[in-house]
N, C-alpha and C. Protein backbone atom coordinates (compact mmCIF):
# COMPACT_ATOMS: atom_id res chain seq x y z
N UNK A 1 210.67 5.37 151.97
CA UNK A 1 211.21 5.33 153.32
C UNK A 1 212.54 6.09 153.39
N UNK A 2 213.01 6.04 152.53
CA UNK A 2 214.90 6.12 152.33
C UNK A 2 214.45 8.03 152.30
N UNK A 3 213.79 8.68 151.84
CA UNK A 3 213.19 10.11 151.38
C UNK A 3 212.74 10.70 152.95
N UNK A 4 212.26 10.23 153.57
CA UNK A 4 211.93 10.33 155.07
C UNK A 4 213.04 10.24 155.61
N UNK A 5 214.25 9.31 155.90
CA UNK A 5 214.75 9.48 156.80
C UNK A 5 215.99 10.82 156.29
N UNK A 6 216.02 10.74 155.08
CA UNK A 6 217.15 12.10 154.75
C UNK A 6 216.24 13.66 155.40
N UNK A 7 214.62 13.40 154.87
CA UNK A 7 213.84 14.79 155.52
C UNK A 7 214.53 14.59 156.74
N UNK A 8 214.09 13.60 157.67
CA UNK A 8 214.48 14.00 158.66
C UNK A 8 215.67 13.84 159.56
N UNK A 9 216.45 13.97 158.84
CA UNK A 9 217.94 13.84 158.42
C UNK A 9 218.12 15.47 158.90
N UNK A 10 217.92 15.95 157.53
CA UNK A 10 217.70 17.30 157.17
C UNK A 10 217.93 18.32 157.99
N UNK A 11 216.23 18.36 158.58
CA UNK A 11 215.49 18.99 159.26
C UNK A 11 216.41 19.10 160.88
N UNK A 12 216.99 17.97 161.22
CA UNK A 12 218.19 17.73 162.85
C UNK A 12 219.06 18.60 161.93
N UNK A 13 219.44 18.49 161.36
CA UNK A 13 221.01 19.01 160.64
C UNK A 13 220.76 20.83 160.46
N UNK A 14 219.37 21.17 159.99
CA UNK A 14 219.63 22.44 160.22
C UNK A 14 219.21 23.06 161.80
N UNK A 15 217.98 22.45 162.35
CA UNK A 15 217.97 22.64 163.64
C UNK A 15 218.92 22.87 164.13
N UNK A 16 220.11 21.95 164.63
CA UNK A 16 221.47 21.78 165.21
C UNK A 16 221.80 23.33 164.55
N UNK A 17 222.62 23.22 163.22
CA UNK A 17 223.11 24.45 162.95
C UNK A 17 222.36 26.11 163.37
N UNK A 18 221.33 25.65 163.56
CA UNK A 18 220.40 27.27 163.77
C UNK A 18 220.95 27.53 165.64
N UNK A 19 221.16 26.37 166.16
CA UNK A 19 220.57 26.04 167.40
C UNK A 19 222.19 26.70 168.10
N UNK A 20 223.14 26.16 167.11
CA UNK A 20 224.97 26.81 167.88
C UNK A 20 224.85 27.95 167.01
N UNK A 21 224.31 28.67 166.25
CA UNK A 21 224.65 29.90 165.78
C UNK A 21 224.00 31.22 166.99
N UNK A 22 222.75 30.11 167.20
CA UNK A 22 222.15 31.34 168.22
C UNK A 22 222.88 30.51 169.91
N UNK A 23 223.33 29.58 170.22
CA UNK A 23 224.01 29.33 171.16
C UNK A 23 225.62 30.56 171.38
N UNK A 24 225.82 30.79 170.33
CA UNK A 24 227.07 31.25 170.06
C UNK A 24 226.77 32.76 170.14
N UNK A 25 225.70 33.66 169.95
CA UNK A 25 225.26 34.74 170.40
C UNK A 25 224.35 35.33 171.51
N UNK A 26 223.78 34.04 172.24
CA UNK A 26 222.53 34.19 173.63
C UNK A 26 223.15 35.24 174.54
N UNK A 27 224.56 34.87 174.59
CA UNK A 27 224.71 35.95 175.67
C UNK A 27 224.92 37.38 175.36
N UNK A 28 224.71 37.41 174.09
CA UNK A 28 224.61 38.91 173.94
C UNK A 28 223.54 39.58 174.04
N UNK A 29 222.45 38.63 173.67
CA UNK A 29 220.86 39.06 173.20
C UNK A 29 220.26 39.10 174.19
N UNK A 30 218.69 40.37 174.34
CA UNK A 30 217.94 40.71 175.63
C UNK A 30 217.43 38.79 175.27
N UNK A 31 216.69 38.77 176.85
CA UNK A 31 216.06 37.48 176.43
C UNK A 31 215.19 37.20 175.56
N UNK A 32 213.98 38.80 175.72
CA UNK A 32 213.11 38.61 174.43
C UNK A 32 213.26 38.06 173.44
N UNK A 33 214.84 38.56 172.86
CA UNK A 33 214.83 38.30 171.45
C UNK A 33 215.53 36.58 171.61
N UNK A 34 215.78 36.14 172.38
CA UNK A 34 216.52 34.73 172.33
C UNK A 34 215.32 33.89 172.37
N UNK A 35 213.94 34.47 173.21
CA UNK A 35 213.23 33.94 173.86
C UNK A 35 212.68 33.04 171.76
N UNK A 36 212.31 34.58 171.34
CA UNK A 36 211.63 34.10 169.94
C UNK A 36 212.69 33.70 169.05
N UNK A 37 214.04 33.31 169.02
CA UNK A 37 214.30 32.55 168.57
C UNK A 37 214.26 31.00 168.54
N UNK A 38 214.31 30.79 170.08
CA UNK A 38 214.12 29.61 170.60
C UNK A 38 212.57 29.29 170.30
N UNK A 39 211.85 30.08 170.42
CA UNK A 39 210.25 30.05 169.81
C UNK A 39 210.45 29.23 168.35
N UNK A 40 211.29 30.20 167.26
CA UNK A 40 211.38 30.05 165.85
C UNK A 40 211.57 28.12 165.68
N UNK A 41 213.17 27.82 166.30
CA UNK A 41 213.45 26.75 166.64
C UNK A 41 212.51 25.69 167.10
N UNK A 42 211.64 26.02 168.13
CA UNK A 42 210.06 25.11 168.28
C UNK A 42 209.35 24.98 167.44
N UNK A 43 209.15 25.81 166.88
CA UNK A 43 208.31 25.82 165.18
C UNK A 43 208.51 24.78 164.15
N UNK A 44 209.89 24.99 164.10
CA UNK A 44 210.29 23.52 163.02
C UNK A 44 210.34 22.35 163.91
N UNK A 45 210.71 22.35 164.88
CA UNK A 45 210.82 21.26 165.73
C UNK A 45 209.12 20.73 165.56
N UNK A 46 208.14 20.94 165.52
CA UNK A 46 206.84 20.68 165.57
C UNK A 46 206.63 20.52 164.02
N UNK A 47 206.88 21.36 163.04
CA UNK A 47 206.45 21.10 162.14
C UNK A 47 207.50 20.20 161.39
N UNK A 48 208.38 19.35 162.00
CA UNK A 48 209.41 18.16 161.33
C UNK A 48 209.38 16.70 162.09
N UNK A 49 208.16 16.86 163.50
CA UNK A 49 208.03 16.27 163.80
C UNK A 49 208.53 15.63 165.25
N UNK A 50 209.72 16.60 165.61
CA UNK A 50 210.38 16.35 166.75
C UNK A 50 209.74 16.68 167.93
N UNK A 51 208.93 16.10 168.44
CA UNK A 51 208.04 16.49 169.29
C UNK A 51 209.32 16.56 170.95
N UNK A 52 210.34 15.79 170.80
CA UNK A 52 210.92 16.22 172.47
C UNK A 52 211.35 17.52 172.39
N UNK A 53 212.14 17.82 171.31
CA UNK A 53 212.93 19.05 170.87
C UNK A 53 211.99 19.88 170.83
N UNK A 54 210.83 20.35 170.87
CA UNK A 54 209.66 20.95 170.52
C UNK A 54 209.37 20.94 172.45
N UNK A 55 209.08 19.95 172.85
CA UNK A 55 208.89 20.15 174.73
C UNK A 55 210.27 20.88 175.25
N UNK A 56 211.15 20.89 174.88
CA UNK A 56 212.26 20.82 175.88
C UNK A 56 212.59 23.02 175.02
N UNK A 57 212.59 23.03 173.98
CA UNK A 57 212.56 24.48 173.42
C UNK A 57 211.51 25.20 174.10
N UNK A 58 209.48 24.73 174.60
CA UNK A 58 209.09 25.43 174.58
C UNK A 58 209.40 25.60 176.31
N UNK A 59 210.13 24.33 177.34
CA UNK A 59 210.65 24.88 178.62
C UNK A 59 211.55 26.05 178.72
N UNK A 60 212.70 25.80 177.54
CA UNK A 60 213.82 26.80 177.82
C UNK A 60 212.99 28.38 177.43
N UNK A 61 212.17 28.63 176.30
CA UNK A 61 211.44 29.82 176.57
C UNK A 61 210.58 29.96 177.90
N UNK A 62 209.89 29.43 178.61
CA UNK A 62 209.39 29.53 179.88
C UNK A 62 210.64 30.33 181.01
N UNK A 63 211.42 29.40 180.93
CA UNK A 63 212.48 29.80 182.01
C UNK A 63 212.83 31.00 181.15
N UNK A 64 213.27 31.34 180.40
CA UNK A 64 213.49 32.67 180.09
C UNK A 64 212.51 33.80 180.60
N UNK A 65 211.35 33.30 180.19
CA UNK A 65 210.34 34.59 180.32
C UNK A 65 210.77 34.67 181.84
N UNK A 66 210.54 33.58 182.86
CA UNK A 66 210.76 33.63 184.26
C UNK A 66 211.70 34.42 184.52
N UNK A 67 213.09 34.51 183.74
CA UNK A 67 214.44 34.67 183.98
C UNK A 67 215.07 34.10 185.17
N UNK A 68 214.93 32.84 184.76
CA UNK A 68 215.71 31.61 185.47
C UNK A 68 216.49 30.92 184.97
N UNK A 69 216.73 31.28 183.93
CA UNK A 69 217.94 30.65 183.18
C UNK A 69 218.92 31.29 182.65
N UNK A 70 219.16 32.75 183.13
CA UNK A 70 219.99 33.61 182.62
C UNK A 70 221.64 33.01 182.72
N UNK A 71 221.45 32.21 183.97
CA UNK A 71 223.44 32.02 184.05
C UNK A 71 223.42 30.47 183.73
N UNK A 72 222.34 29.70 183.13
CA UNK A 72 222.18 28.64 182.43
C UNK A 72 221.96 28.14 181.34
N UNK A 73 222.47 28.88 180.49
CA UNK A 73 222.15 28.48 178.91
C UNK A 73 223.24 27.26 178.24
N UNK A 74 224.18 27.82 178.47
CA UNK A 74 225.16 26.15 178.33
C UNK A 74 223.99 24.79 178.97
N UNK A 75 223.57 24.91 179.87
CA UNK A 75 222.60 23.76 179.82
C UNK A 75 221.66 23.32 179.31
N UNK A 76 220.86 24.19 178.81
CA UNK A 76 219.79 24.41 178.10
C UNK A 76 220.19 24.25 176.79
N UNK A 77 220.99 24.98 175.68
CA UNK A 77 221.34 24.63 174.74
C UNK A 77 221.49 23.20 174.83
N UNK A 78 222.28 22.77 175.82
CA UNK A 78 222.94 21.06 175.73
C UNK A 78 222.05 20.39 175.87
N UNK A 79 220.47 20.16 176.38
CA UNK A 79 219.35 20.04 176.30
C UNK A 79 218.61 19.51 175.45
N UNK A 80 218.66 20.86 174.52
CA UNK A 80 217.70 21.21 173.15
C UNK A 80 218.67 20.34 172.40
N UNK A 81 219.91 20.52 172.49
CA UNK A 81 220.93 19.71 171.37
C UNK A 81 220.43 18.25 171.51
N UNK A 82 220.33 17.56 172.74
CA UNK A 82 220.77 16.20 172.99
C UNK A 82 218.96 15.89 172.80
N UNK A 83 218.13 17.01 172.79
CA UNK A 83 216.65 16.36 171.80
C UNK A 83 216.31 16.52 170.84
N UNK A 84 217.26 17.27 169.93
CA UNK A 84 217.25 16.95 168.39
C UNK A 84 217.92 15.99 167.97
N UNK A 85 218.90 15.14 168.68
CA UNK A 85 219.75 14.35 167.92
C UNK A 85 218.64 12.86 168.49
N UNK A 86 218.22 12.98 169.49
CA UNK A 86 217.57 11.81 169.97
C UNK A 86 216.37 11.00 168.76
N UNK A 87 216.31 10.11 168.99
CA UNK A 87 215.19 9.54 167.71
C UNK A 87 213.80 9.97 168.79
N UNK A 88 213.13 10.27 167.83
CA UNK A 88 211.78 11.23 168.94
C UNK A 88 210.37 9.21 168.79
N UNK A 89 211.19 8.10 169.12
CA UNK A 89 210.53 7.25 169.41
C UNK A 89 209.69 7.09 170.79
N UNK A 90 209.88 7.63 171.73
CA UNK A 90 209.44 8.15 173.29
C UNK A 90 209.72 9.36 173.48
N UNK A 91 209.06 10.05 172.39
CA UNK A 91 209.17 11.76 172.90
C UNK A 91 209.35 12.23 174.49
N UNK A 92 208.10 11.85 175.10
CA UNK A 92 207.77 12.05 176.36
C UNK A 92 209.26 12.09 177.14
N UNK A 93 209.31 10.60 177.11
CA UNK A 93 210.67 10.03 177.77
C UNK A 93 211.68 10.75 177.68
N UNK A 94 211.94 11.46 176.48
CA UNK A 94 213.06 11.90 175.80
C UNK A 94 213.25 13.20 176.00
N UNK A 95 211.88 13.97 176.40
CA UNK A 95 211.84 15.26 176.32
C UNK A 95 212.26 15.32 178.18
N UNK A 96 211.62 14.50 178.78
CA UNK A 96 211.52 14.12 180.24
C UNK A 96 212.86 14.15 180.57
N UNK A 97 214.06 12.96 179.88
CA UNK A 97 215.44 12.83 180.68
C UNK A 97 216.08 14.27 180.42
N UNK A 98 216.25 14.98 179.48
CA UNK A 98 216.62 16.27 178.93
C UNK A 98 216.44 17.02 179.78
N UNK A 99 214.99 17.57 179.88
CA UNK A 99 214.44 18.25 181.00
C UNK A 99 215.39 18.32 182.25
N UNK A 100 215.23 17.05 183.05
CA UNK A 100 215.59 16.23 184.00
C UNK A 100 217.36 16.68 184.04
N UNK A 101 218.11 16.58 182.89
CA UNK A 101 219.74 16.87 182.59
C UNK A 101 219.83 18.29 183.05
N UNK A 102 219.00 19.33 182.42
CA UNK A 102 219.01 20.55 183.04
C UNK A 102 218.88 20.99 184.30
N UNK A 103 217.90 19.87 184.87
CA UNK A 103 217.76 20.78 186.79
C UNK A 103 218.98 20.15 187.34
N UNK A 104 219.61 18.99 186.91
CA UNK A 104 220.57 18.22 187.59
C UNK A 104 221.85 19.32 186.89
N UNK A 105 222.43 19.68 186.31
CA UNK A 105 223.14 20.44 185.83
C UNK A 105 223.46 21.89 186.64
N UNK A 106 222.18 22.28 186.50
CA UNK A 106 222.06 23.71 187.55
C UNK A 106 222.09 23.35 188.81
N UNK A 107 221.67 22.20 189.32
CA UNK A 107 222.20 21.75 190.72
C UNK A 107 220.86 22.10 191.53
């Protein structure tokens, strides 16, 4: 049990770090390329189990492709952040209030 919760310990801890390195460069990058990072980021998010962080990454690529989130990424990052740190016990729920933080944010 104790081996599980450090994996997934882990797995938030580098998420997070991947997640402000490319937070800290989005506004430089076409969206394409933010789009498949944020893609990359869904990837582990699914394969570590984080299923909100995994819903709420594969919205913020949507709105990108749309380009509806160009003058909203501070929200979106804050988003994706606040569903990796969440315990993914009500994914749904979890991926849902997040979601939900972003349209209320952008107003």
């Amino acid at each position: 049990m104790q081996h599980k919760i450090a994996a997934g310990l882990d797995a938030r801890i580098t998420l997070c770090g991947r997640l402000s390195l490319l937070a800290a460069a989005a506004e430089t990058m076409p969206p394409p390329v933010l789009a498949g990072r944020i893609e990359e980021l869904r990837r582990i998010a699914i394969a570590e189990g984080l299923t909100a962080a995994a819903r709420v990454a594969r919205a913020f690529t949507g709105a990108l492709s749309e380009s509806r989130c160009r003058n909203s990424f501070t929200h979106w990052f804050a988003a994706l952040a606040d569903a990796i740190d969440c315990e993914d016990t009500d994914a749904d729920m979890v991926a849902d209030a997040c979601l939900a933080a972003v349209m209320v944010r952008m107003g």
